[in-house]
Protein backbone atom coordinates (compact mmCIF):
# COMPACT_ATOMS: atom_id res chain seq x y z
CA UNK A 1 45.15 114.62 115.93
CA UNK A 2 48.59 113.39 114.27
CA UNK A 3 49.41 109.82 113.32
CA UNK A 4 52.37 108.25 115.44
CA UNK A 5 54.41 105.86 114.32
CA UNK A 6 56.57 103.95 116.22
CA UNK A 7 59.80 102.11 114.90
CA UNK A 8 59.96 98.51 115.92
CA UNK A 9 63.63 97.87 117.84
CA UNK A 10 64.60 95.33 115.81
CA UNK A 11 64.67 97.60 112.68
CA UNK A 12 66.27 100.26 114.28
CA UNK A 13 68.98 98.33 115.38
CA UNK A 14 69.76 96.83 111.16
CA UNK A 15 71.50 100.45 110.64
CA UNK A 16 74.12 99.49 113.26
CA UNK A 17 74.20 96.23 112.52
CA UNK A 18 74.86 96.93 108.56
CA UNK A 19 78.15 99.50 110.31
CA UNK A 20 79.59 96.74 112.51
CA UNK A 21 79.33 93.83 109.13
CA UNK A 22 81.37 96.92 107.27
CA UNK A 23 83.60 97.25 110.16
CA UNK A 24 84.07 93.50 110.53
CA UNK A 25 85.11 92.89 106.91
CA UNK A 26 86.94 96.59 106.13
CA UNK A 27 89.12 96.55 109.42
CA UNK A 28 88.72 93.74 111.74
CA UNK A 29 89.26 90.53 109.20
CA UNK A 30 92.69 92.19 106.85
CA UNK A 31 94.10 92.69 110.33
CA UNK A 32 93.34 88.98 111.46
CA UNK A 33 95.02 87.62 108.48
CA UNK A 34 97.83 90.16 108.37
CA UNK A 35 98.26 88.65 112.30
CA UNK A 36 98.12 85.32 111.14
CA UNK A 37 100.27 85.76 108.32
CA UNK A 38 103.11 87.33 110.49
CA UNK A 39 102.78 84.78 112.89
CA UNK A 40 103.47 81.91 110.28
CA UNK A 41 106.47 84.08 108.87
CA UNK A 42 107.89 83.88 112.10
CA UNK A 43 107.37 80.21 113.17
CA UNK A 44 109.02 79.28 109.76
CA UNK A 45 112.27 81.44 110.24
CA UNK A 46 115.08 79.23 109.51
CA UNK A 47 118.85 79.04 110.31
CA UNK A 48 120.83 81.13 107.53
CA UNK A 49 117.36 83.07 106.67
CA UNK A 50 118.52 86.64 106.18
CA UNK A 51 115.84 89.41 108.56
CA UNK A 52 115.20 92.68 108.78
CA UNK A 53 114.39 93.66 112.02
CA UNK A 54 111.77 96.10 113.42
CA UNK A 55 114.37 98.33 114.00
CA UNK A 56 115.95 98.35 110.64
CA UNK A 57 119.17 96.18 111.46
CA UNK A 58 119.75 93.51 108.83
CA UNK A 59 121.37 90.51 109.46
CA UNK A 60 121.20 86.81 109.33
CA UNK A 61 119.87 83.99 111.96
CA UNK A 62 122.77 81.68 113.22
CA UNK A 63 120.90 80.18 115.94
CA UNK A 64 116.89 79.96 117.07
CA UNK A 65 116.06 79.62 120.73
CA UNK A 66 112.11 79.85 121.55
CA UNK A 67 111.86 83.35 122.23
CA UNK A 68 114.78 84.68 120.62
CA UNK A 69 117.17 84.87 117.68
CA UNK A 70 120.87 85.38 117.24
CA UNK A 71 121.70 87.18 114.35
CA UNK A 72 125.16 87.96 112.84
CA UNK A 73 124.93 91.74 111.56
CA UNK A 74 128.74 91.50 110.51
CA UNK A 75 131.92 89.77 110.92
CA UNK A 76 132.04 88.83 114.52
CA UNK A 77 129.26 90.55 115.39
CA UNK A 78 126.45 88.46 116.72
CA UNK A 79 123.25 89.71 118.53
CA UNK A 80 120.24 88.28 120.26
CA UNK A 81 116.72 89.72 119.24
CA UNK A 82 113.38 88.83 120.12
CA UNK A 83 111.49 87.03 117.90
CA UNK A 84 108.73 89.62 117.74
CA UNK A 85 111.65 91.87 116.28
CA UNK A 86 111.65 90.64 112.82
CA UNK A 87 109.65 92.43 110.51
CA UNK A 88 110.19 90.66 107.06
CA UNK A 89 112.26 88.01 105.74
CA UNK A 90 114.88 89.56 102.82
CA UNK A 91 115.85 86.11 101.83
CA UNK A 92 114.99 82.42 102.89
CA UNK A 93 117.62 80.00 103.77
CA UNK A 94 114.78 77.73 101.74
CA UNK A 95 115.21 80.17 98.38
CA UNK A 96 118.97 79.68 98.12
């Protein structure tokens, strides 16, 4: 009657296989590196390094502890922040 054909599995798996390598390098690798790259920002924070915190309170570091900061956000004012709390550095004690 009709001709069959039948798909070998291995080719019908290159379709998904060709979505996940777009995936991989469209999503999954920027957001490795963006990880990365936040994670060296914050293991090179310095004394005297003016932040901007997560929140959007700016100050700068006057003493590092493992886990957290102490910033001074004005004239005696001081406050202690997590270090996952910074989200950029304004100005590097390093830059000065």
């Amino acid at each position: 009657m009709g001709s069959e054909t039948t798909i070998n599995p291995i080719v019908a798996l290159v379709p998904y296989l060709l979505i996940f390598g777009i995936f991989y390098f469209l999503v999954i690798k920027p957001q490795k590196e963006q990880q990365k790259n936040f994670q060296k920002m914050l293991n090179d924070l310095k004394k005297n390094d003016e932040i901007v915190t997560s929140g959007g309170i700016h100050g700068t570091i006057v003493n590092i502890k493992e886990k957290t900061l102490t910033i001074r956000i004005d004239d005696n004012v001081k406050v202690e922040i997590d270090r996952a709390a910074v989200a950029r550095v304004e100005k590097s004690s390093l830059a000065s």
